[in-house]
PDB file of N, CA and C in Angstrom:
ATOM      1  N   UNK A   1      21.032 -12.034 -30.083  1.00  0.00           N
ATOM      2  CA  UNK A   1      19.767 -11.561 -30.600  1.00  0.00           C
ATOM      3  C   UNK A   1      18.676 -12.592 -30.357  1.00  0.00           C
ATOM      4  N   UNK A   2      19.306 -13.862 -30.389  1.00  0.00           N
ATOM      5  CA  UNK A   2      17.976 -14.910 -30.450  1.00  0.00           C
ATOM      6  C   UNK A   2      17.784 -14.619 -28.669  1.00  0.00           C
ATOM      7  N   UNK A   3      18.273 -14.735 -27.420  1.00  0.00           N
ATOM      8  CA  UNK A   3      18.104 -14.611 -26.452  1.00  0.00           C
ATOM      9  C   UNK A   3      17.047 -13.572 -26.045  1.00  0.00           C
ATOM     10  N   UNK A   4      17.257 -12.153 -26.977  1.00  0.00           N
ATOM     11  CA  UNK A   4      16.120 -10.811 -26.686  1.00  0.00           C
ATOM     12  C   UNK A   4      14.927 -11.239 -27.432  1.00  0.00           C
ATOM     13  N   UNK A   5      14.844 -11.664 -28.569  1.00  0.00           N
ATOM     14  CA  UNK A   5      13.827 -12.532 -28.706  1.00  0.00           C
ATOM     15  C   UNK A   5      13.041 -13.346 -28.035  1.00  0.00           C
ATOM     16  N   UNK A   6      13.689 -14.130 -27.326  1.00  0.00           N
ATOM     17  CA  UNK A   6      13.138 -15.149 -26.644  1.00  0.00           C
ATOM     18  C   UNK A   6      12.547 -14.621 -25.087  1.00  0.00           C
ATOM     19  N   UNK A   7      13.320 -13.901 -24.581  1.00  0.00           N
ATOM     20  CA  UNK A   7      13.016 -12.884 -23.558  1.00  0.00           C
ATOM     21  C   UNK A   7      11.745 -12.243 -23.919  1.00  0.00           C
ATOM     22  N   UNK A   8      11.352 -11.455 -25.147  1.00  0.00           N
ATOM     23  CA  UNK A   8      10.207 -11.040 -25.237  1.00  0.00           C
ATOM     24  C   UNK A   8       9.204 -11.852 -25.725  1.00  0.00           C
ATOM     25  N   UNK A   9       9.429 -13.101 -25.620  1.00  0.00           N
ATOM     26  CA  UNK A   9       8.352 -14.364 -25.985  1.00  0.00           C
ATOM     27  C   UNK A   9       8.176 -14.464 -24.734  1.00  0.00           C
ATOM     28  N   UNK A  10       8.576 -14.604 -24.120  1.00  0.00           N
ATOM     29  CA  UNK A  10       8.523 -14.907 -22.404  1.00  0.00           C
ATOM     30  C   UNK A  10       7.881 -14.212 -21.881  1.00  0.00           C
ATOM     31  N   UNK A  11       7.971 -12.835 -21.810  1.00  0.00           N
ATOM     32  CA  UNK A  11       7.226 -11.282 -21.281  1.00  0.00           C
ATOM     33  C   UNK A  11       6.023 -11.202 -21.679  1.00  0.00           C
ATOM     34  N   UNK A  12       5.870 -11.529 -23.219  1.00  0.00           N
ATOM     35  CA  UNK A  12       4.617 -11.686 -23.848  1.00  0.00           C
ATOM     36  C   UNK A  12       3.438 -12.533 -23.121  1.00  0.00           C
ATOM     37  N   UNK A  13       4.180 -13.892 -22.937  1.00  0.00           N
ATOM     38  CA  UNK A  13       3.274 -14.612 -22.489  1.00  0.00           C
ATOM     39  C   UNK A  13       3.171 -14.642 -21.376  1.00  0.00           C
ATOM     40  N   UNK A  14       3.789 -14.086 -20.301  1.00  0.00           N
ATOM     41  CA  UNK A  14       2.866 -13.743 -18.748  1.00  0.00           C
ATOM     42  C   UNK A  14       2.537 -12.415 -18.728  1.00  0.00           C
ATOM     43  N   UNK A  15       1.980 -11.982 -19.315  1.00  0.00           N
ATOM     44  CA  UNK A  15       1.104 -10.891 -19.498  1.00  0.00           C
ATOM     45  C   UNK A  15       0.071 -10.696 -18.931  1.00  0.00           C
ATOM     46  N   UNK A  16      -0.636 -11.867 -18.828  1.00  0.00           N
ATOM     47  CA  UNK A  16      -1.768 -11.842 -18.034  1.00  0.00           C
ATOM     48  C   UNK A  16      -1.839 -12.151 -16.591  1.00  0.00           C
ATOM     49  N   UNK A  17      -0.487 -12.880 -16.120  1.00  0.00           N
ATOM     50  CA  UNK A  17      -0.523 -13.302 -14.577  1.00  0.00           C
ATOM     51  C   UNK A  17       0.582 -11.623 -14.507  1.00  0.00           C
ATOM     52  N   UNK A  18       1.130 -10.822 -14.743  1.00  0.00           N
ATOM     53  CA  UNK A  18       1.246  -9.788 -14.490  1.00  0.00           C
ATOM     54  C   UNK A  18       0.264  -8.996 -14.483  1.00  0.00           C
ATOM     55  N   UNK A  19      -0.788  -8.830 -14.827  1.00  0.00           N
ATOM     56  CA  UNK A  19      -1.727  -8.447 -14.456  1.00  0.00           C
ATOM     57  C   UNK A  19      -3.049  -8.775 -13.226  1.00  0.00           C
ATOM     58  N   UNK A  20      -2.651 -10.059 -13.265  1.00  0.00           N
ATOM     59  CA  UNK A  20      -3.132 -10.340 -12.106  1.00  0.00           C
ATOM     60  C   UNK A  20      -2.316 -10.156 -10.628  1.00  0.00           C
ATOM     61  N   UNK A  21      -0.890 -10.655 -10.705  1.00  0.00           N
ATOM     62  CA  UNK A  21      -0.783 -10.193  -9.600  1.00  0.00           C
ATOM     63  C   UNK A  21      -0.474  -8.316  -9.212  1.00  0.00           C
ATOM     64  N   UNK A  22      -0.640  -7.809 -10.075  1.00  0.00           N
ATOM     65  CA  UNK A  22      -0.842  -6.310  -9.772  1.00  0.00           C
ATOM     66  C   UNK A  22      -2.750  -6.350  -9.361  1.00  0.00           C
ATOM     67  N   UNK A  23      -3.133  -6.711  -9.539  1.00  0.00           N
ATOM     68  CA  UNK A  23      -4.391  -6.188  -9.474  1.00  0.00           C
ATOM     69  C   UNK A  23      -4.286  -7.231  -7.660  1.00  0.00           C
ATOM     70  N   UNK A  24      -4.223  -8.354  -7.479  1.00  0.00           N
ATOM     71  CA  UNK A  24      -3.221  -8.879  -5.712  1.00  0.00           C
ATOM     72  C   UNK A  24      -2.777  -7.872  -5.203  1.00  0.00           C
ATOM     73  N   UNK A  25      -1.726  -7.185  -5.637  1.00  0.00           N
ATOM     74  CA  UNK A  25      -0.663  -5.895  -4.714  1.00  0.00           C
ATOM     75  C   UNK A  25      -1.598  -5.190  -4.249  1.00  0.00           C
ATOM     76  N   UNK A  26      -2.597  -4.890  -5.755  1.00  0.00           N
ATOM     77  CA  UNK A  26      -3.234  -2.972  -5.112  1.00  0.00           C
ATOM     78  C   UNK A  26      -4.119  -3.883  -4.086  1.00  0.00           C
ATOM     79  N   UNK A  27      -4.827  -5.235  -3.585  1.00  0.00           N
ATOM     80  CA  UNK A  27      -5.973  -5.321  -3.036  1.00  0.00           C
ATOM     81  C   UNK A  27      -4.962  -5.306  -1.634  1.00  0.00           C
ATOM     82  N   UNK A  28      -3.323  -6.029  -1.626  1.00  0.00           N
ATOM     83  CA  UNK A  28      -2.780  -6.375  -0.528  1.00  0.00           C
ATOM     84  C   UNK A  28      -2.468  -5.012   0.278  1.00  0.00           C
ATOM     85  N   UNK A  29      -2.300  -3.907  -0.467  1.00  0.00           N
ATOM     86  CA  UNK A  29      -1.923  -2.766  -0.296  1.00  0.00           C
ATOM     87  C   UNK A  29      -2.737  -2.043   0.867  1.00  0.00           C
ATOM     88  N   UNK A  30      -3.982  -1.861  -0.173  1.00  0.00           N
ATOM     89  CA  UNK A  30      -5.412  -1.312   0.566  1.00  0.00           C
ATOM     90  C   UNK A  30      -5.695  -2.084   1.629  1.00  0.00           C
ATOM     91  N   UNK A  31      -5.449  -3.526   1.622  1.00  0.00           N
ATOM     92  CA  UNK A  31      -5.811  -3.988   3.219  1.00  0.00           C
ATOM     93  C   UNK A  31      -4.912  -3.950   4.101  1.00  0.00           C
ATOM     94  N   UNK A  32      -3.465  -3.901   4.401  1.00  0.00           N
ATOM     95  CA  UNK A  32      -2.274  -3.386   4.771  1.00  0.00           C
ATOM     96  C   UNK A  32      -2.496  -2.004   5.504  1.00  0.00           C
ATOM     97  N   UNK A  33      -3.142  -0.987   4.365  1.00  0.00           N
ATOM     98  CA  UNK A  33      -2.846   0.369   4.780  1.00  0.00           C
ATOM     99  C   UNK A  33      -4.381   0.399   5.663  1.00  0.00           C
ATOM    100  N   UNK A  34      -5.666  -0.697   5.512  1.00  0.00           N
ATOM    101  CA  UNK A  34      -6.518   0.009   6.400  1.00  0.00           C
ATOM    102  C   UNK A  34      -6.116  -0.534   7.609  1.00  0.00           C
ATOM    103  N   UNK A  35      -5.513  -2.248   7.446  1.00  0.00           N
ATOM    104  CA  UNK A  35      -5.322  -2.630   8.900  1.00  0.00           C
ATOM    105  C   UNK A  35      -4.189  -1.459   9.818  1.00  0.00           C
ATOM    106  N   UNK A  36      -3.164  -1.052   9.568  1.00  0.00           N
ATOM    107  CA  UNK A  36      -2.301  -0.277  10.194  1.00  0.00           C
ATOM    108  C   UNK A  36      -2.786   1.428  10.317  1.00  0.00           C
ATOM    109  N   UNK A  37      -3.706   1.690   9.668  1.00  0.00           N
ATOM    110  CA  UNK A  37      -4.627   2.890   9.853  1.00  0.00           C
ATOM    111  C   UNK A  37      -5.622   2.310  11.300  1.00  0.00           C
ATOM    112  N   UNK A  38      -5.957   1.109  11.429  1.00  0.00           N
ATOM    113  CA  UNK A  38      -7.017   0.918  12.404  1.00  0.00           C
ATOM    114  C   UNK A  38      -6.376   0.425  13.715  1.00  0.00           C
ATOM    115  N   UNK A  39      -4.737   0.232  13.386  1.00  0.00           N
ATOM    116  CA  UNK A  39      -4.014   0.038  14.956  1.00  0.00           C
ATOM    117  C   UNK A  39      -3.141   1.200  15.513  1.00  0.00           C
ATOM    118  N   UNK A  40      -3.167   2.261  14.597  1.00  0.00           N
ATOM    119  CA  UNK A  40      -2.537   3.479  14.736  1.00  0.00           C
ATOM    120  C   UNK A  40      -3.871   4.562  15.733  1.00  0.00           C
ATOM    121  N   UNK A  41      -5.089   3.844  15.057  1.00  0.00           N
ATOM    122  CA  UNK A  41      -6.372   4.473  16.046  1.00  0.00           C
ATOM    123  C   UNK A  41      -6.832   3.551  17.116  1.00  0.00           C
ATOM    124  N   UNK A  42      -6.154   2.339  17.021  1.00  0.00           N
ATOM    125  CA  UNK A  42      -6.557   1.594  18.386  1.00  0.00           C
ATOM    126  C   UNK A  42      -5.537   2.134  19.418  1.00  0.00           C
ATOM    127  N   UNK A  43      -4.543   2.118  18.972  1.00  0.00           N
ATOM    128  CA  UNK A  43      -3.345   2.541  19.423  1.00  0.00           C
ATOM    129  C   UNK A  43      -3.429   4.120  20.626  1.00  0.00           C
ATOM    130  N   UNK A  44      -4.124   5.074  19.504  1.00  0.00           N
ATOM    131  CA  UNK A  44      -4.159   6.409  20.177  1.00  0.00           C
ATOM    132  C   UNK A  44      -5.438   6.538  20.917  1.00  0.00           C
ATOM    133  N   UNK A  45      -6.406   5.683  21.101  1.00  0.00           N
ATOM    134  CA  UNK A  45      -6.926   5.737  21.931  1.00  0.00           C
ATOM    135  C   UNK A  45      -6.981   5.387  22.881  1.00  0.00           C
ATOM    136  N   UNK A  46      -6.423   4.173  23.122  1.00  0.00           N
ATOM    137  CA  UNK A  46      -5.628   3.740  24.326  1.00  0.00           C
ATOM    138  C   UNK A  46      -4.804   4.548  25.125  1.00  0.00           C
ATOM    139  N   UNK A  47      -4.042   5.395  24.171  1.00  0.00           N
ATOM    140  CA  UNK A  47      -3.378   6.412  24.831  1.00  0.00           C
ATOM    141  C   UNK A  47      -3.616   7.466  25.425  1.00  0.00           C
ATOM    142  N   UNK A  48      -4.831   7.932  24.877  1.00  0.00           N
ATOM    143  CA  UNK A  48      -5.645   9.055  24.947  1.00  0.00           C
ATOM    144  C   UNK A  48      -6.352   8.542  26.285  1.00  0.00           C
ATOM    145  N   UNK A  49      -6.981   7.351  26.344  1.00  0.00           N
ATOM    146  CA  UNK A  49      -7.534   6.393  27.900  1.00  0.00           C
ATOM    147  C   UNK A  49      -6.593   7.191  29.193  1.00  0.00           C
ATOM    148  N   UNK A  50      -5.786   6.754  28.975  1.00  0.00           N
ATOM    149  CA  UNK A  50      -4.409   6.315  29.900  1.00  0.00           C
ATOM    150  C   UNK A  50      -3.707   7.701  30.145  1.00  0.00           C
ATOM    151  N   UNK A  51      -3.570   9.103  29.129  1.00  0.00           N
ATOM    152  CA  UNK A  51      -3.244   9.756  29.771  1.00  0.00           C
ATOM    153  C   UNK A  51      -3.922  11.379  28.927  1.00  0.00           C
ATOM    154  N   UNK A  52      -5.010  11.307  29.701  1.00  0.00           N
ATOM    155  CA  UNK A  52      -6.295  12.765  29.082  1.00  0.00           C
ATOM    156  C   UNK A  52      -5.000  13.599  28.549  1.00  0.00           C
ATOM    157  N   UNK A  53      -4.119  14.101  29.252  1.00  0.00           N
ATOM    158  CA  UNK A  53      -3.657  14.981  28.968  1.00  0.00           C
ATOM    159  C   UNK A  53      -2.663  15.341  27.864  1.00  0.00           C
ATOM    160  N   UNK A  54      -2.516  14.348  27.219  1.00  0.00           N
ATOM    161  CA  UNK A  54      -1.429  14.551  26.200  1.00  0.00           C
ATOM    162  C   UNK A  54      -2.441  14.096  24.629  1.00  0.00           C
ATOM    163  N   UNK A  55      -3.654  14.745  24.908  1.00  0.00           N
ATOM    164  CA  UNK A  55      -4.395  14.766  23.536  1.00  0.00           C
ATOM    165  C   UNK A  55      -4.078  15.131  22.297  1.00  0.00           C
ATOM    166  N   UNK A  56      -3.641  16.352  22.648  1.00  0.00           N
ATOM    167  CA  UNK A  56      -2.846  17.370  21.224  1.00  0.00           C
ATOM    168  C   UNK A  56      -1.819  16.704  21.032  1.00  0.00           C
ATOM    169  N   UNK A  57      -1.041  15.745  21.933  1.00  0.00           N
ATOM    170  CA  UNK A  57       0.298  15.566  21.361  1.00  0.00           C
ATOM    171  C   UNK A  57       0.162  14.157  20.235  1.00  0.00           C
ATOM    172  N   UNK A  58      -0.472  13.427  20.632  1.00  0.00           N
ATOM    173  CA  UNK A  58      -0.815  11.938  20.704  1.00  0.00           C
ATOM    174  C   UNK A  58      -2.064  12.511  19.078  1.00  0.00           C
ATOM    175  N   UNK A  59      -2.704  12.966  19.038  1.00  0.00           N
ATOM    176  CA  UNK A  59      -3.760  13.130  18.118  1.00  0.00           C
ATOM    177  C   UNK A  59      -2.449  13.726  16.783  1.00  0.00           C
ATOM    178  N   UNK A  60      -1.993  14.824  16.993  1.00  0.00           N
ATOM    179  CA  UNK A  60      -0.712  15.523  16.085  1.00  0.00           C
ATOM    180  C   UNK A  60      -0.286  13.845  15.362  1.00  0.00           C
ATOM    181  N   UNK A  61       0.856  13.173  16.557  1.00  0.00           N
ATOM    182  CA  UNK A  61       1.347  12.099  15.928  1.00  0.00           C
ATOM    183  C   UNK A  61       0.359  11.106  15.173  1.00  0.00           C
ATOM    184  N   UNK A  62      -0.836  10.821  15.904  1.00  0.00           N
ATOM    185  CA  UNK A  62      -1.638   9.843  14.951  1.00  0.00           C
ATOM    186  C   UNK A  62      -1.800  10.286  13.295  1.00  0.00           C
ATOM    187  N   UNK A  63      -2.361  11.273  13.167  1.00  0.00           N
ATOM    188  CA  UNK A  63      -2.436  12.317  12.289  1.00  0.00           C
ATOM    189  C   UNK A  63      -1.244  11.955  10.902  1.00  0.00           C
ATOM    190  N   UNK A  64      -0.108  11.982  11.174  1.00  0.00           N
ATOM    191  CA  UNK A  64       1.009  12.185  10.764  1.00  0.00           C
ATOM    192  C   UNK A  64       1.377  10.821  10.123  1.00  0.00           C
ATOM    193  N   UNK A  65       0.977   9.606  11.202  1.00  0.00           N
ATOM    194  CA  UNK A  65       1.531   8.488  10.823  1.00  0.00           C
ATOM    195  C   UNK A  65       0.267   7.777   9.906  1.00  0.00           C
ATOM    196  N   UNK A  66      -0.957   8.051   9.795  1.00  0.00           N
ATOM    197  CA  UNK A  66      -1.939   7.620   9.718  1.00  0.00           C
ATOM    198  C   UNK A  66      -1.311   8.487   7.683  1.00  0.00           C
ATOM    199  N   UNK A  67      -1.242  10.033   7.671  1.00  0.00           N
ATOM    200  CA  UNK A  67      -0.647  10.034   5.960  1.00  0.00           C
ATOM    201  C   UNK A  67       0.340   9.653   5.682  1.00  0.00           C
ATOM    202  N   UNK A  68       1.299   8.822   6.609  1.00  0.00           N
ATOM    203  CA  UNK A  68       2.387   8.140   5.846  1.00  0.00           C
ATOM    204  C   UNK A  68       2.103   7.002   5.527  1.00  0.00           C
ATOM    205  N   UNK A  69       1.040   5.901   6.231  1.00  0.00           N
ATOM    206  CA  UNK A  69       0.843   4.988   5.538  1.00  0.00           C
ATOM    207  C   UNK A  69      -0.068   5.087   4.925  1.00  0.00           C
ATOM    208  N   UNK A  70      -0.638   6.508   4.389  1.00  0.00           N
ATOM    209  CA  UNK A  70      -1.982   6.488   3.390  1.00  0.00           C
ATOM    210  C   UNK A  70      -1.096   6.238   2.255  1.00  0.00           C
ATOM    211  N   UNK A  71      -0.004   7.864   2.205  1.00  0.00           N
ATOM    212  CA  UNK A  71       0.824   7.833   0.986  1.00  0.00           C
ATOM    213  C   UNK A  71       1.470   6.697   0.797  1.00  0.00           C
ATOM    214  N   UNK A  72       1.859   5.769   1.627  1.00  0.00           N
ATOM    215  CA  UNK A  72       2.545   4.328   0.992  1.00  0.00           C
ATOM    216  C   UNK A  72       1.964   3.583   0.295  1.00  0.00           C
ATOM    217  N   UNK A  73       0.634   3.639   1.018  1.00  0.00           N
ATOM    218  CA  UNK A  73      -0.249   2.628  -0.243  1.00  0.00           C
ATOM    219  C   UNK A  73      -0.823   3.501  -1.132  1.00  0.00           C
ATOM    220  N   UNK A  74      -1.244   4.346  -1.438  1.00  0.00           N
ATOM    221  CA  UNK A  74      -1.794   5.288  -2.405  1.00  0.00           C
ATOM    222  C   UNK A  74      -0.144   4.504  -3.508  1.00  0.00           C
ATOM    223  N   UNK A  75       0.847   4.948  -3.317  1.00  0.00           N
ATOM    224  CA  UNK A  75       2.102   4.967  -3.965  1.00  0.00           C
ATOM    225  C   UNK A  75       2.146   3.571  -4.525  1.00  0.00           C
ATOM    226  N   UNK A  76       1.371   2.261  -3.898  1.00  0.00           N
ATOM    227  CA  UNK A  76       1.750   0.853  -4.074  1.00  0.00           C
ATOM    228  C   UNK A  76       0.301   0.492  -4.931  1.00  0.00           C
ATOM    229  N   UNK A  77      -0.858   1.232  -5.108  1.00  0.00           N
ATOM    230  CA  UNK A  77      -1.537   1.181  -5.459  1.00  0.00           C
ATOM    231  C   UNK A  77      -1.561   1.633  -6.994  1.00  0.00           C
ATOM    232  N   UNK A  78      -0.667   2.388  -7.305  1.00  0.00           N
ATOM    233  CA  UNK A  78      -0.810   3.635  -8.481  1.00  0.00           C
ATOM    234  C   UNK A  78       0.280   2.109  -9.014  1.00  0.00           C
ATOM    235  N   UNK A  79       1.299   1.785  -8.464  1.00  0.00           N
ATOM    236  CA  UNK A  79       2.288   0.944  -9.268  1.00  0.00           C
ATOM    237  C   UNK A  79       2.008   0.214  -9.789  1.00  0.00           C
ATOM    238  N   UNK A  80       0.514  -0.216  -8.937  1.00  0.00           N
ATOM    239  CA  UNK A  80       0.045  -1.546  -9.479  1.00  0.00           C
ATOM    240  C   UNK A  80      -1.063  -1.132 -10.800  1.00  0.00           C
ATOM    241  N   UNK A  81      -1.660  -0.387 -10.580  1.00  0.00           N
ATOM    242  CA  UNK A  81      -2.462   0.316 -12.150  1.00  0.00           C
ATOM    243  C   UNK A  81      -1.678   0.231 -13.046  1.00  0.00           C
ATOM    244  N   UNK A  82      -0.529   0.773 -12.737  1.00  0.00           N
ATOM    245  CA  UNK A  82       0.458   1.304 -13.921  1.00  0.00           C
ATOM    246  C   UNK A  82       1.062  -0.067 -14.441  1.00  0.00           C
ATOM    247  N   UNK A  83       1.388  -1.294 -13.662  1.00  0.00           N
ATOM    248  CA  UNK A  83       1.494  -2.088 -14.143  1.00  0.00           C
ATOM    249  C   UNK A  83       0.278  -2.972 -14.865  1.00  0.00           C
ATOM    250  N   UNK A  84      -0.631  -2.607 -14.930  1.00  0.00           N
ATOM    251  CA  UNK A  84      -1.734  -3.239 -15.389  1.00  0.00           C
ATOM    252  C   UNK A  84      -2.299  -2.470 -16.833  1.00  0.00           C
ATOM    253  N   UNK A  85      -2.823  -1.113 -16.890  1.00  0.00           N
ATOM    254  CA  UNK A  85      -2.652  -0.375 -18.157  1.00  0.00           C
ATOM    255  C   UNK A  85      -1.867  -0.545 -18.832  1.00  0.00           C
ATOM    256  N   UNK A  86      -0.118  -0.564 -18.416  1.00  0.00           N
ATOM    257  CA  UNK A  86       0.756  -0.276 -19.303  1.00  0.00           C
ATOM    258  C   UNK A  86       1.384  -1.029 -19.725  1.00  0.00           C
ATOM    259  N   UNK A  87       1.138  -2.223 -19.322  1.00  0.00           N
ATOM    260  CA  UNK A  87       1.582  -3.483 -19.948  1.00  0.00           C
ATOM    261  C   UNK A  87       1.622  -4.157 -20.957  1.00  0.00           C
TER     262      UNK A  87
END
C-alpha cells in the first residue's frame, strides 16, 4: 500500500511536464504530418513531370497516402489533448 501511495505522489508531481510534453507530441505531430504531406506532393509531381500519362493513377495514390498520414496525426494529436485535459 505504501508503494501505490508513493506511485501517486510521483504521478502527482509530474503533472505538469506531462503536460508539457503532450502539448511537444501534438506540435511534433503536426510538423511530421505537414513535412510528409509536402514530400508525398513533391514526390507526385515529379512523377506527374516524368510520365503525363499516368495522372489519374499517381494523383488516386497521392490522395490516399496524403489521408493516411492526415489520420495518423489527427490520431497523435487528439492523444496528446487527451493527455493534457485529462490529466
Amino acid at each position: 500500500m505504501e508503494l501505490l501511495s508513493t506511485l501517486l505522489q510521483v504521478a502527482s508531481d509530474l503533472t505538469p511536464f506531462a503536460k508539457m510534453g503532450a502539448g511537444i507530441g501534438a506540435g511534433i505531430a503536426a510538423i511530421g504530418a505537414g513535412m510528409g504531406i509536402g514530400q508525398i506532393g513533391r514526390a507526385a509531381v515529379e512523377s506527374i513531370a516524368r510520365q503525363p500519362e499516368a495522372v489519374d493513377d499517381i494523383r488516386s495514390n497521392m490522395i490516399v497516402s496524403a489521408a493516411l498520414i492526415e489520420g495518423a496525426a489527427f490520431f497523435a494529436i487528439v492523444v496528446c489533448l487527451l493527455i493534457v485535459f485529462l490529466k
